[in-house]
PDB file of N, CA and C in Angstrom:
ATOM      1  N   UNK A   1     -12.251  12.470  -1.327  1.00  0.00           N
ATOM      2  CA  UNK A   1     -13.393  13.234  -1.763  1.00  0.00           C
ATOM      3  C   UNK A   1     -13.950  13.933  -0.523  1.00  0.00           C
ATOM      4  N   UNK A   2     -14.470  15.267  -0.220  1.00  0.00           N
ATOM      5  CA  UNK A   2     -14.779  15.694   0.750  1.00  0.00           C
ATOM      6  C   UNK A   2     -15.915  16.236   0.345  1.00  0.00           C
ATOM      7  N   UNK A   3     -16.141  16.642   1.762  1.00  0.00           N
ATOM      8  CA  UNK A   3     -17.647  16.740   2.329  1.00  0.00           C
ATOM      9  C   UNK A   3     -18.583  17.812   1.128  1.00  0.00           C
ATOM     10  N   UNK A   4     -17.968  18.887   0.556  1.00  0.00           N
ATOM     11  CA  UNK A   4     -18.661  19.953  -0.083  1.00  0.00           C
ATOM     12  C   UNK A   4     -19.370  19.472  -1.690  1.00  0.00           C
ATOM     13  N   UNK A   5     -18.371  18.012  -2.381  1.00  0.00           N
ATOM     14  CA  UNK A   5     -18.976  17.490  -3.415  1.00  0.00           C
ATOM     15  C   UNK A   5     -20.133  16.524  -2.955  1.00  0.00           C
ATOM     16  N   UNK A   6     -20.125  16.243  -1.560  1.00  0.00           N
ATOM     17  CA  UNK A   6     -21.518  15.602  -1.224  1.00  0.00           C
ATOM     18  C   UNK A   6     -22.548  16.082  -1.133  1.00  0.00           C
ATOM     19  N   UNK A   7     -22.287  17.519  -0.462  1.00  0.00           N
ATOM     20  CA  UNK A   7     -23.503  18.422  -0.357  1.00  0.00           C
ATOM     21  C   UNK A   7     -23.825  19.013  -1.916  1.00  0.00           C
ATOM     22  N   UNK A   8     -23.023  18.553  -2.417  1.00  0.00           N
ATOM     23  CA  UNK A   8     -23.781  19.420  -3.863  1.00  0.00           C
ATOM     24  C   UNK A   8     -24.465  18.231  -4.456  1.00  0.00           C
ATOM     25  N   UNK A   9     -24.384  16.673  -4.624  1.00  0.00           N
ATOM     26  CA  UNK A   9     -25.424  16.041  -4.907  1.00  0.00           C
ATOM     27  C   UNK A   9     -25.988  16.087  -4.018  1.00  0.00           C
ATOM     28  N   UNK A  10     -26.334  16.351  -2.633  1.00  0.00           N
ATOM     29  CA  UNK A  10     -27.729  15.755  -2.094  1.00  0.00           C
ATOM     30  C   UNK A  10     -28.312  17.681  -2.382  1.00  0.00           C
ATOM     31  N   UNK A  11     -27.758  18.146  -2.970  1.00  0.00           N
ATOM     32  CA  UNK A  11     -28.353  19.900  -3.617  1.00  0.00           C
ATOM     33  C   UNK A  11     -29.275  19.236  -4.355  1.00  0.00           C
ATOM     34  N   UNK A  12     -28.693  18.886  -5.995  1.00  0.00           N
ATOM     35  CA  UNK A  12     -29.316  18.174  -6.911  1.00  0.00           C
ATOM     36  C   UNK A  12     -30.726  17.520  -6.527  1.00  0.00           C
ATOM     37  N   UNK A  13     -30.106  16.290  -5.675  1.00  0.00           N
ATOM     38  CA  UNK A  13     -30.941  15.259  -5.471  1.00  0.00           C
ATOM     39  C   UNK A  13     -32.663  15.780  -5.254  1.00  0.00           C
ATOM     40  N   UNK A  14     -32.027  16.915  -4.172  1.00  0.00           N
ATOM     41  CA  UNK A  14     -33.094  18.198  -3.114  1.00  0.00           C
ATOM     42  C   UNK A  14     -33.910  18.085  -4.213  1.00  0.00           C
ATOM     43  N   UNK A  15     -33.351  19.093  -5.141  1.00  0.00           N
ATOM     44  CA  UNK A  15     -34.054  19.846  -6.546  1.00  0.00           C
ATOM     45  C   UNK A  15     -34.713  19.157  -7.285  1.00  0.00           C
ATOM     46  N   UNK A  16     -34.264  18.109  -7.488  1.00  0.00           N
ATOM     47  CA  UNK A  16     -34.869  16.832  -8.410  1.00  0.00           C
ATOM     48  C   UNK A  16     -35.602  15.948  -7.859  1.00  0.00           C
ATOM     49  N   UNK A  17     -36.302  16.252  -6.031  1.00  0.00           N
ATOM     50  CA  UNK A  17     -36.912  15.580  -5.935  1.00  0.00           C
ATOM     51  C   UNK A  17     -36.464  14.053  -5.867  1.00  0.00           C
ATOM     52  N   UNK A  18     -35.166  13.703  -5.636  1.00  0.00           N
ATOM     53  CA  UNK A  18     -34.204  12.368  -5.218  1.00  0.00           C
ATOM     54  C   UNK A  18     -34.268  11.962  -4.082  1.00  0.00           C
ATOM     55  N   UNK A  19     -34.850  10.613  -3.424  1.00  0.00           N
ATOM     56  CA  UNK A  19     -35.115  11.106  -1.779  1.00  0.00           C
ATOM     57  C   UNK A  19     -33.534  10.348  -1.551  1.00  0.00           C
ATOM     58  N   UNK A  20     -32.606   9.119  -2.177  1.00  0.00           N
ATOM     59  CA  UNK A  20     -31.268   8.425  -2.056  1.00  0.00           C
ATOM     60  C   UNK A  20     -30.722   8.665  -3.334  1.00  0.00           C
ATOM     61  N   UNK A  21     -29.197   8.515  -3.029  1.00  0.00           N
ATOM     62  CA  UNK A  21     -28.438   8.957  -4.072  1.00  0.00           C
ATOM     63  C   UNK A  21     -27.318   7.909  -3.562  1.00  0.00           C
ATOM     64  N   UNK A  22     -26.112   7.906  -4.357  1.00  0.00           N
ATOM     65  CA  UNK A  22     -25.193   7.232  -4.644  1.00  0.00           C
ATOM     66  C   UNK A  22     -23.574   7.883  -5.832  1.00  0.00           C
ATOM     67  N   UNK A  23     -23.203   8.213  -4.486  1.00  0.00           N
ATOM     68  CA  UNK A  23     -22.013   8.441  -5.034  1.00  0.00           C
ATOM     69  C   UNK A  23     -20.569   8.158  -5.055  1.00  0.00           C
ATOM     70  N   UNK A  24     -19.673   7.655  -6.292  1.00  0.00           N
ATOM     71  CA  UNK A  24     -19.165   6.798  -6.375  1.00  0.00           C
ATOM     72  C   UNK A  24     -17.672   7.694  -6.666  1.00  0.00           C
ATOM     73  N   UNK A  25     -16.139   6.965  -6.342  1.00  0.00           N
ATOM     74  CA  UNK A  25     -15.219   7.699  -6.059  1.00  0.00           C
ATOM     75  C   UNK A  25     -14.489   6.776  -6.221  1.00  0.00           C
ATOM     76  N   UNK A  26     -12.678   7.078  -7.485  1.00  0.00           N
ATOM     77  CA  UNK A  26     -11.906   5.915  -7.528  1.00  0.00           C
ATOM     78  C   UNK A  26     -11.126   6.329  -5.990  1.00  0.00           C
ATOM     79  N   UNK A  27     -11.174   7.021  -5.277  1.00  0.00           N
ATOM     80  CA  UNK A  27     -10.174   7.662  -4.196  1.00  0.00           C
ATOM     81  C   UNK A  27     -11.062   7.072  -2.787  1.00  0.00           C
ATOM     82  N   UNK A  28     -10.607   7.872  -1.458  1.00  0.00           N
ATOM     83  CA  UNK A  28     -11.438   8.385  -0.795  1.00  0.00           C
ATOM     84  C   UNK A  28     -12.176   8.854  -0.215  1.00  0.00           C
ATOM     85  N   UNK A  29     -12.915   9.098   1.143  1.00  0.00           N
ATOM     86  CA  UNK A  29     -14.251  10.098   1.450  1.00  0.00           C
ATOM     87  C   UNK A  29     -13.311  10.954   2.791  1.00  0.00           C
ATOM     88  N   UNK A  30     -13.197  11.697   2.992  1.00  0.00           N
ATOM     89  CA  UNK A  30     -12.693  12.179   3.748  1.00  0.00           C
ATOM     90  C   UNK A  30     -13.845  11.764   5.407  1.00  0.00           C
ATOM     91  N   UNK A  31     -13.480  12.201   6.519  1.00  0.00           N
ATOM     92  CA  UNK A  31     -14.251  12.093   7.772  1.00  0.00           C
ATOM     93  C   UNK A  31     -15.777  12.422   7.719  1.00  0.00           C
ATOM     94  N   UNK A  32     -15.742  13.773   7.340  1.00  0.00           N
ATOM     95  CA  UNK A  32     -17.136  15.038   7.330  1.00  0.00           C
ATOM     96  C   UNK A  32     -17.529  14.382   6.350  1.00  0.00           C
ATOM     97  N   UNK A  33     -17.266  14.021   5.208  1.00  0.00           N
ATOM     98  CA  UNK A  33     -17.894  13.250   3.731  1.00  0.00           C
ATOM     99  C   UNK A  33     -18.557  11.902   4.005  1.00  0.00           C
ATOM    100  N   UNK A  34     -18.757  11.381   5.143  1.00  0.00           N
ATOM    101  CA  UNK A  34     -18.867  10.220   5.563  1.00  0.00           C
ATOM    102  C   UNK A  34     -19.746  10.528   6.561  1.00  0.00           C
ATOM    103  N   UNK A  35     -19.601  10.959   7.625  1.00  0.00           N
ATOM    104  CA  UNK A  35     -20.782  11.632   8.082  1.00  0.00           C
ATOM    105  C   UNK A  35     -22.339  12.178   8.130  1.00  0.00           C
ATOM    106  N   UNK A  36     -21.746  13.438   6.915  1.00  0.00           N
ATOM    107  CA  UNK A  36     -22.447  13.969   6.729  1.00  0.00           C
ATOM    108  C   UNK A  36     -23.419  12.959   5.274  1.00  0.00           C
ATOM    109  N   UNK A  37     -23.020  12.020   5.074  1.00  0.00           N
ATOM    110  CA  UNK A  37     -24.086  11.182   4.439  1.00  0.00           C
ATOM    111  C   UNK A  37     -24.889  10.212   4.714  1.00  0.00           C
ATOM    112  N   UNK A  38     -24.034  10.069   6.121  1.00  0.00           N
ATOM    113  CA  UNK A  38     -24.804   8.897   7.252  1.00  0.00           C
ATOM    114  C   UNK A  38     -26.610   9.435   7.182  1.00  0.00           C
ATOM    115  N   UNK A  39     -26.634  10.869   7.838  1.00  0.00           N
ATOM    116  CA  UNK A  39     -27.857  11.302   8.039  1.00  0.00           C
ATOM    117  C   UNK A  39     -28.497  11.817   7.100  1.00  0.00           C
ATOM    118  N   UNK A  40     -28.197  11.742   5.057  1.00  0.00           N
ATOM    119  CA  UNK A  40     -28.947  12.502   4.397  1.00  0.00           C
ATOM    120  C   UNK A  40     -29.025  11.436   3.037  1.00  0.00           C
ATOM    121  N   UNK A  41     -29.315   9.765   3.497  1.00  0.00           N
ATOM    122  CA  UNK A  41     -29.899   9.047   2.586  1.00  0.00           C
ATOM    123  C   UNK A  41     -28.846   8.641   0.833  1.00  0.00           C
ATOM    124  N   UNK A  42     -27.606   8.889   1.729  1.00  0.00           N
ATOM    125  CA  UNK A  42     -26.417   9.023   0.059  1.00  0.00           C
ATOM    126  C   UNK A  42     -25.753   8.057   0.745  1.00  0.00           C
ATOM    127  N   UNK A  43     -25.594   7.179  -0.167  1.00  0.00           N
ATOM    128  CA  UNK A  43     -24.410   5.863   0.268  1.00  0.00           C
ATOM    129  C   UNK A  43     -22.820   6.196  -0.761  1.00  0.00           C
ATOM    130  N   UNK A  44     -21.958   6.268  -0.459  1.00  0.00           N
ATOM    131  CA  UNK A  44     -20.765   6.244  -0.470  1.00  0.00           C
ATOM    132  C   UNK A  44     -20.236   5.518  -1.126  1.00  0.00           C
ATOM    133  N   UNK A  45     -19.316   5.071  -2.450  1.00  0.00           N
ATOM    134  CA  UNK A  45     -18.791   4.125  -2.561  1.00  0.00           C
ATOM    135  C   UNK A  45     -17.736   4.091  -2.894  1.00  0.00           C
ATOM    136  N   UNK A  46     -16.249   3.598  -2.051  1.00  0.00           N
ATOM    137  CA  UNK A  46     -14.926   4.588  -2.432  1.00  0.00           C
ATOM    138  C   UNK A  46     -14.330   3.345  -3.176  1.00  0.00           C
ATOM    139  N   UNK A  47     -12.809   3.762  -3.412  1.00  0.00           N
ATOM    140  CA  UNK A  47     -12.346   3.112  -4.807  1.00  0.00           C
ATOM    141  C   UNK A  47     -12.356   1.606  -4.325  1.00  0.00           C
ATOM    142  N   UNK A  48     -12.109   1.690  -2.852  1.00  0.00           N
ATOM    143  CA  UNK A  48     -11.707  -0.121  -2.232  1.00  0.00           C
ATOM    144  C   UNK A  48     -12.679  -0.691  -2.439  1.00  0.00           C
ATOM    145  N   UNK A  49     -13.870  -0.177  -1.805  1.00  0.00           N
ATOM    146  CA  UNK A  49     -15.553  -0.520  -2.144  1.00  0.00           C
ATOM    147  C   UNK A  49     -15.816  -1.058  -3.871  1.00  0.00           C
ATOM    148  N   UNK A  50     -14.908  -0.054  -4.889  1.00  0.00           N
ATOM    149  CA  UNK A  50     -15.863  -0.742  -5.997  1.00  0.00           C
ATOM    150  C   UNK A  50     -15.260  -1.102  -6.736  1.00  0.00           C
ATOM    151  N   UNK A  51     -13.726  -1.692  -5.865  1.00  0.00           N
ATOM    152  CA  UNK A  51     -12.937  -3.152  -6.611  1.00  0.00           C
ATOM    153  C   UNK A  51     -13.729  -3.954  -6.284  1.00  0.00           C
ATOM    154  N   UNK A  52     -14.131  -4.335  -4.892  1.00  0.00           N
ATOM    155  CA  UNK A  52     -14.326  -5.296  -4.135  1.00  0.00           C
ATOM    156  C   UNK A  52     -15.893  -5.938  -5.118  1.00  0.00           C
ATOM    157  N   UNK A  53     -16.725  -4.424  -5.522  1.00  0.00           N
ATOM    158  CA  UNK A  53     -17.865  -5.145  -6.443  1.00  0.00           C
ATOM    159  C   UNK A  53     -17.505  -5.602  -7.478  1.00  0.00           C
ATOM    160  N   UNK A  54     -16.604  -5.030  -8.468  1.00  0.00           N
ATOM    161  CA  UNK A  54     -16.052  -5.518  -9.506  1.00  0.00           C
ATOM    162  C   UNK A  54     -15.439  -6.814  -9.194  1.00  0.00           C
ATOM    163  N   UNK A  55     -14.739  -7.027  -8.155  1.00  0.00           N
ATOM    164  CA  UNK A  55     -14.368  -8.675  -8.427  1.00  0.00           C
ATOM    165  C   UNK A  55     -15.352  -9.338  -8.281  1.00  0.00           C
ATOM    166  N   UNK A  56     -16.621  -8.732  -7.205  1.00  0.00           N
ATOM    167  CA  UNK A  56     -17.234  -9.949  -6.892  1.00  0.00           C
ATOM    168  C   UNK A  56     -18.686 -10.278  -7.918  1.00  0.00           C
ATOM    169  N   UNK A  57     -18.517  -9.312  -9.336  1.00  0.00           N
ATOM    170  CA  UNK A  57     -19.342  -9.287  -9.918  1.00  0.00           C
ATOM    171  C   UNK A  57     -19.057 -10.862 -10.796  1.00  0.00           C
ATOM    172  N   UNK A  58     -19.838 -11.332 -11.503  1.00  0.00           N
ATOM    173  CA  UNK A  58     -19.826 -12.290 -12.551  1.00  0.00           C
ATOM    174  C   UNK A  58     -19.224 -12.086 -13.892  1.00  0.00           C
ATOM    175  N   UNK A  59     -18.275 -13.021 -14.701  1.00  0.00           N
ATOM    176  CA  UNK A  59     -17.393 -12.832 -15.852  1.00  0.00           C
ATOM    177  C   UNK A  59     -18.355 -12.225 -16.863  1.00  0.00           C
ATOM    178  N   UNK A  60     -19.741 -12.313 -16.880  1.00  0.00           N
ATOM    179  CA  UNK A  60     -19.949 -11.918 -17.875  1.00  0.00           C
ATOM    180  C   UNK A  60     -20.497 -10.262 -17.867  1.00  0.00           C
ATOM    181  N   UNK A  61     -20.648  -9.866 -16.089  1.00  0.00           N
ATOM    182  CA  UNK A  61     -21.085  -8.437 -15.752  1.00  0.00           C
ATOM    183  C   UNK A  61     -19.832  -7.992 -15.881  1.00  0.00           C
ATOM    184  N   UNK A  62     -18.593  -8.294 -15.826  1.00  0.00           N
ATOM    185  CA  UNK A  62     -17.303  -8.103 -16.191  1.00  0.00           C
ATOM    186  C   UNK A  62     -17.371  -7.711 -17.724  1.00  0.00           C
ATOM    187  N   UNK A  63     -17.397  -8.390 -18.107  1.00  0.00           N
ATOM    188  CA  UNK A  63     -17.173  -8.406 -19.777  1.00  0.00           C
ATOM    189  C   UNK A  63     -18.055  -6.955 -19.841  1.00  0.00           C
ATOM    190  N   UNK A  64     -18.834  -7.218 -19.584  1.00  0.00           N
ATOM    191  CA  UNK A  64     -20.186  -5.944 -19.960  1.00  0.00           C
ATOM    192  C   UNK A  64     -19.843  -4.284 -19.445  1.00  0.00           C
ATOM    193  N   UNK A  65     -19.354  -4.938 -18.096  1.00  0.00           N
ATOM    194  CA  UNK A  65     -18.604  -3.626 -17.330  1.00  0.00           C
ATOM    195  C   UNK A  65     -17.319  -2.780 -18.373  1.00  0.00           C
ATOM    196  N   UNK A  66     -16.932  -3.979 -18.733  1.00  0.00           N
ATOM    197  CA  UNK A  66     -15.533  -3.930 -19.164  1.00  0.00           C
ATOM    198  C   UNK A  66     -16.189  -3.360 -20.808  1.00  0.00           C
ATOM    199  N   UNK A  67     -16.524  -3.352 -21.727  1.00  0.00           N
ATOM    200  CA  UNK A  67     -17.159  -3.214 -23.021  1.00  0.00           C
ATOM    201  C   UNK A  67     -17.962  -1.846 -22.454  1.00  0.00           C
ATOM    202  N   UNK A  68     -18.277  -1.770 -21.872  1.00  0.00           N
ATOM    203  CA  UNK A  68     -19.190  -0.162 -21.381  1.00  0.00           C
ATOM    204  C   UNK A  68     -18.185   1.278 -20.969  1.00  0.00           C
ATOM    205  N   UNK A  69     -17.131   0.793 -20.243  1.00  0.00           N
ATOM    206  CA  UNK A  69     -16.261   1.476 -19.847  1.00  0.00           C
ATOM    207  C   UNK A  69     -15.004   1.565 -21.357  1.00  0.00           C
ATOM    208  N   UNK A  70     -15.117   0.940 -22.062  1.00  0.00           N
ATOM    209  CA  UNK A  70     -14.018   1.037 -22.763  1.00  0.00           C
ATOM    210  C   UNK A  70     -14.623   1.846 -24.705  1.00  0.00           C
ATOM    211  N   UNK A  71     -16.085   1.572 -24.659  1.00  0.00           N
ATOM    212  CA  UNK A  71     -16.791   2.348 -25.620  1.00  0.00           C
ATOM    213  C   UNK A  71     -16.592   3.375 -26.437  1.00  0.00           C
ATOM    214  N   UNK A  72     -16.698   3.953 -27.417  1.00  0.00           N
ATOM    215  CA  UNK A  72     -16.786   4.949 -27.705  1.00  0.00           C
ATOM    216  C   UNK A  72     -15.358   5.792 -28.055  1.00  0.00           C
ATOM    217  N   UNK A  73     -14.936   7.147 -27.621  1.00  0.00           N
ATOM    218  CA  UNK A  73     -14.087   7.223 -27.634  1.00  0.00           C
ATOM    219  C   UNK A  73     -12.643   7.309 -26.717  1.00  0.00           C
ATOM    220  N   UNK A  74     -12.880   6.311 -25.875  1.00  0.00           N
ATOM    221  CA  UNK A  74     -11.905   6.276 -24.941  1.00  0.00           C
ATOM    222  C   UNK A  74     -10.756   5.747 -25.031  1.00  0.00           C
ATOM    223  N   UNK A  75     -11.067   4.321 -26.281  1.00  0.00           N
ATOM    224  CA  UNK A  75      -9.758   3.519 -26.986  1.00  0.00           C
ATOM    225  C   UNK A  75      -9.122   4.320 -28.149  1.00  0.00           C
ATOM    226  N   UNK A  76      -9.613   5.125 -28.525  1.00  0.00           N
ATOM    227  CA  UNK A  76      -9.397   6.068 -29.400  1.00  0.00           C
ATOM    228  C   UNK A  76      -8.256   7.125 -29.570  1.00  0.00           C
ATOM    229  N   UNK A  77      -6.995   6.987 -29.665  1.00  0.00           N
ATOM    230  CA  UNK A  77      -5.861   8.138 -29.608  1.00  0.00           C
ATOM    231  C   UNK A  77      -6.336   9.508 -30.252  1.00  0.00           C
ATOM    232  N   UNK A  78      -5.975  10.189 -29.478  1.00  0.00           N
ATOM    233  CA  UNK A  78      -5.804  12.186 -29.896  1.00  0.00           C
ATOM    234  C   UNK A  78      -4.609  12.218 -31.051  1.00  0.00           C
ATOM    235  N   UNK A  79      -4.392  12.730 -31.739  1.00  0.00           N
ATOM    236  CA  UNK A  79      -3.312  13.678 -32.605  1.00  0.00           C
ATOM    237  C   UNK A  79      -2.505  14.297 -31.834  1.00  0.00           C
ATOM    238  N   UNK A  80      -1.672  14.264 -31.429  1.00  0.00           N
ATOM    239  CA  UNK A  80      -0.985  14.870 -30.492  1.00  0.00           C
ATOM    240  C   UNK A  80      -0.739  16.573 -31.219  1.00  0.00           C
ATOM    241  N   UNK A  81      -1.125  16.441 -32.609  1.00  0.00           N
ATOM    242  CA  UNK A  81      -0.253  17.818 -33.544  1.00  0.00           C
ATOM    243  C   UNK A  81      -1.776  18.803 -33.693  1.00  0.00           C
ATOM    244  N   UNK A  82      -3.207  18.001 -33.858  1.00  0.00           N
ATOM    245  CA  UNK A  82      -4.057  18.168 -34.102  1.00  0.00           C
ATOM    246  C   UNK A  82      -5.614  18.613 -33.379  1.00  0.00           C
ATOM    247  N   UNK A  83      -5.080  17.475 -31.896  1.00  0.00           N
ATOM    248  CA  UNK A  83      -6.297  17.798 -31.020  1.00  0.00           C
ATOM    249  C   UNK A  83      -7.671  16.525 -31.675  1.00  0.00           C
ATOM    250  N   UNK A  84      -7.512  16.161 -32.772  1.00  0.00           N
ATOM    251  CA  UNK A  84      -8.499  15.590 -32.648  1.00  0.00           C
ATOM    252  C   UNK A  84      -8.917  14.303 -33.131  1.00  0.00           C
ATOM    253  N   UNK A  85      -9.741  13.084 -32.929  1.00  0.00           N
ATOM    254  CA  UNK A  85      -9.541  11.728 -32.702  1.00  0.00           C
ATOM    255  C   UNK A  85      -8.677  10.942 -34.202  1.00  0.00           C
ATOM    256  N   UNK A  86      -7.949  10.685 -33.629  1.00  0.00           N
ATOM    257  CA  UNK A  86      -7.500   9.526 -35.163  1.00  0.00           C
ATOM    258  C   UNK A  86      -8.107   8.467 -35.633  1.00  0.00           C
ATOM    259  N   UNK A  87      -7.960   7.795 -36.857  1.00  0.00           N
ATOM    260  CA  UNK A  87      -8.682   6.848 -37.409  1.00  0.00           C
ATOM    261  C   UNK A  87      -7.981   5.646 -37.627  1.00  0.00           C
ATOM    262  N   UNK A  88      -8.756   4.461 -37.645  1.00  0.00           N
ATOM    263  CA  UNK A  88      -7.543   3.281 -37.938  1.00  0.00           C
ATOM    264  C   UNK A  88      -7.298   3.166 -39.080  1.00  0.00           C
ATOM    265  N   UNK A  89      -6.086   3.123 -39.966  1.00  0.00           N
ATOM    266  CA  UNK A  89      -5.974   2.469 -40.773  1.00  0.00           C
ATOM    267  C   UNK A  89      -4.735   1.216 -41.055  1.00  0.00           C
ATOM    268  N   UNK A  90      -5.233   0.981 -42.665  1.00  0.00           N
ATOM    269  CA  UNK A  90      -4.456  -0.029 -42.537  1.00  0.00           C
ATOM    270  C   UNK A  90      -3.221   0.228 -43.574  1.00  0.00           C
ATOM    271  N   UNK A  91      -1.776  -0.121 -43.564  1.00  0.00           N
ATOM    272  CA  UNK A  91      -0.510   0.247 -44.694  1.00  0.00           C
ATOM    273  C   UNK A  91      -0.769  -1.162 -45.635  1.00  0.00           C
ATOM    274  N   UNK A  92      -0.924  -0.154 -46.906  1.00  0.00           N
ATOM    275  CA  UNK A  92      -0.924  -0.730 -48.125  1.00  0.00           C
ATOM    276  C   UNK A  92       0.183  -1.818 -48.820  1.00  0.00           C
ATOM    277  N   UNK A  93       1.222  -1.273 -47.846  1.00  0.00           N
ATOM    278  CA  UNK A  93       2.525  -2.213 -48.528  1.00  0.00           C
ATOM    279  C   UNK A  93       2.507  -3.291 -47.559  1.00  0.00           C
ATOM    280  N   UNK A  94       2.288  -3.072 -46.290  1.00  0.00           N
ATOM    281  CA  UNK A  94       2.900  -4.121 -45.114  1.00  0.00           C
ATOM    282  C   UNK A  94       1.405  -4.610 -44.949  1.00  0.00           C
ATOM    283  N   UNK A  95       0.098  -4.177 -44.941  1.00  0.00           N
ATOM    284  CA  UNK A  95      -1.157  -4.629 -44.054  1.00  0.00           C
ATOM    285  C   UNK A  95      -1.054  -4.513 -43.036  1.00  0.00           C
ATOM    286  N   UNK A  96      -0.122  -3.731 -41.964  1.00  0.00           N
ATOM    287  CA  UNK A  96      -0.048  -3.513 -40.964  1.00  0.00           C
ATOM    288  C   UNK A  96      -1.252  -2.324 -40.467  1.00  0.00           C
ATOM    289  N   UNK A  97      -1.941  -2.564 -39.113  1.00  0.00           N
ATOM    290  CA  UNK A  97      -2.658  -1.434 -39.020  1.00  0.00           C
ATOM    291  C   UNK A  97      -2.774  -0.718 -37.842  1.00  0.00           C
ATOM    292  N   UNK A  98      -2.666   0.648 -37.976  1.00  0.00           N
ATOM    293  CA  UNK A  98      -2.131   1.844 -37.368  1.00  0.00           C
ATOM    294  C   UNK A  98      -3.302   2.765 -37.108  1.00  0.00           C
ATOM    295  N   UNK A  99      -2.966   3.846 -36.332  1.00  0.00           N
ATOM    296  CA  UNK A  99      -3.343   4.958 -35.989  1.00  0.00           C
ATOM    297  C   UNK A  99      -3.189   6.272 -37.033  1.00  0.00           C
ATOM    298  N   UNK A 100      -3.886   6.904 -38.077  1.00  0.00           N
ATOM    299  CA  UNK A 100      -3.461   8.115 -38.249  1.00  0.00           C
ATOM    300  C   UNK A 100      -4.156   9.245 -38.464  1.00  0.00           C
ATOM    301  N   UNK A 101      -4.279  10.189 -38.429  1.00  0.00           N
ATOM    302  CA  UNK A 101      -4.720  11.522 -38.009  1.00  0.00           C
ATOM    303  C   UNK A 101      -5.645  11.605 -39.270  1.00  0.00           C
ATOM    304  N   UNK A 102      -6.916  12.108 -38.765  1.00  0.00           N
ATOM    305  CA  UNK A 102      -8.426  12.447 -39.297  1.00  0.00           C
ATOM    306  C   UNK A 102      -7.551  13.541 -40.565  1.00  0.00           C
ATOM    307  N   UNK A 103      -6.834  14.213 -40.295  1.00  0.00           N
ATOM    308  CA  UNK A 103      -6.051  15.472 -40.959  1.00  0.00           C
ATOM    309  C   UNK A 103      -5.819  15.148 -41.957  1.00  0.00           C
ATOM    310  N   UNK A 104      -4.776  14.239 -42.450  1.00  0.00           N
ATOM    311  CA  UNK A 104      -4.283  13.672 -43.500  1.00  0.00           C
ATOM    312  C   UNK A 104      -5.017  14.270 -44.949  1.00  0.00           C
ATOM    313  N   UNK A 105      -4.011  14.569 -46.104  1.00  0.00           N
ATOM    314  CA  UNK A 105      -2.562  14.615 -46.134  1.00  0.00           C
ATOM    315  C   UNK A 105      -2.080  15.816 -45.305  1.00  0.00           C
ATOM    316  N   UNK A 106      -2.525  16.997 -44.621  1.00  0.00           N
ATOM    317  CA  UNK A 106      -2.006  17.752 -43.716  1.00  0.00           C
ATOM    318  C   UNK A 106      -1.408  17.631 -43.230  1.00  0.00           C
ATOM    319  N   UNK A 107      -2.075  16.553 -41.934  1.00  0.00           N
ATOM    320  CA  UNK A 107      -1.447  16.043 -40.949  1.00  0.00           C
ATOM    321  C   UNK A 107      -0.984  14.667 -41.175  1.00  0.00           C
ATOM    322  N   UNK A 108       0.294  13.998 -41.149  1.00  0.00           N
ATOM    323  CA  UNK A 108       1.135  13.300 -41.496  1.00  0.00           C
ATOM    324  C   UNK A 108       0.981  12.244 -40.041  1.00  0.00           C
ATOM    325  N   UNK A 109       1.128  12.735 -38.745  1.00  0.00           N
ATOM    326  CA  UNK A 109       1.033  12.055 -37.717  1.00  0.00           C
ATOM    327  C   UNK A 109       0.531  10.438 -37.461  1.00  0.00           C
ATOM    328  N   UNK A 110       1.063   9.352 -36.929  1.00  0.00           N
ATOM    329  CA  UNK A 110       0.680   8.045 -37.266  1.00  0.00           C
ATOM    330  C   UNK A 110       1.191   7.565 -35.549  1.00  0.00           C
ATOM    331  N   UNK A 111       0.494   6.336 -35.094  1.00  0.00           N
ATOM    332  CA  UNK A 111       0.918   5.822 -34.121  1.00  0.00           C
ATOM    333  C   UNK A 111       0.770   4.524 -34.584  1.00  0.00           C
ATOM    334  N   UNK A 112       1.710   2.955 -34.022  1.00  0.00           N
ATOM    335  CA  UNK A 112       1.542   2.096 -34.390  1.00  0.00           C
ATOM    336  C   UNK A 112       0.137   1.328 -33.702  1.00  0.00           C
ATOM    337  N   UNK A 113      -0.999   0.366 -34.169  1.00  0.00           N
ATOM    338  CA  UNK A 113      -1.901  -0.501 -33.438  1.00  0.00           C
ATOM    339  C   UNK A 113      -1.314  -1.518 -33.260  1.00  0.00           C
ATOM    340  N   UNK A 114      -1.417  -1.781 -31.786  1.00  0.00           N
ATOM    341  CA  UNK A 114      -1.301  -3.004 -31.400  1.00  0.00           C
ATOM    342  C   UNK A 114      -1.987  -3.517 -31.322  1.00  0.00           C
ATOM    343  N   UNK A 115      -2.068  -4.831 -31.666  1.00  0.00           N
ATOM    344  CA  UNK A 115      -3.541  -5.903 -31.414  1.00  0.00           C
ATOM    345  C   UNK A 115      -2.561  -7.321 -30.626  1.00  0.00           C
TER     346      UNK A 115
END
């Protein structure tokens, strides 16, 4: 991560009246990105940094971490034919239950669920 996405939150921060900020990165900070936050109140936190909190958090800030990050539509498959989120269902003959496209009968498209 380098130095120019830092200066644009401590921009923000400026504007909004933020006197510390915190910005967080699965990668790294380059030299100048590190630096230049030493002297303008933004702490850094690169990907090694926020394993190291994640392990050292508690099973149940885990769980919570883990249930927050996984929300919504992120477990959710695309249509690959369609663009847009699929629904679970379940097969009438087997009870098996699957992935298939919001589209339907249009769109035919199905992925298997694993549980």
């Amino acid at each position: 991560m380098g130095v120019k996405e830092v200066r644009e939150l401590l921009g923000v921060m400026t504007a909004a009246r933020v006197s510390e900020g915190i910005f967080v990165t699965t990668s790294r900070y380059t030299t100048e990105a590190l630096q230049f936050a030493k002297g303008n109140d933004l702490h850094l936190i690169d990907g090694e940094d926020l394993l190291k909190k994640i392990a050292a958090a508690s099973p149940e800030a885990k769980a919570n971490l883990l249930q927050l990050a996984t929300a919504g539509h992120f477990t959710t498959p695309t249509c690959p034919s369609c663009g847009i989120k699929m629904v679970e269902r379940v097969a009438q003959k087997t009870g098996d239950a699957f992935w298939g496209c919001l589209g339907f009968p249009r769109c035919r498209r199905t992925f298997p669920r694993h549980m």
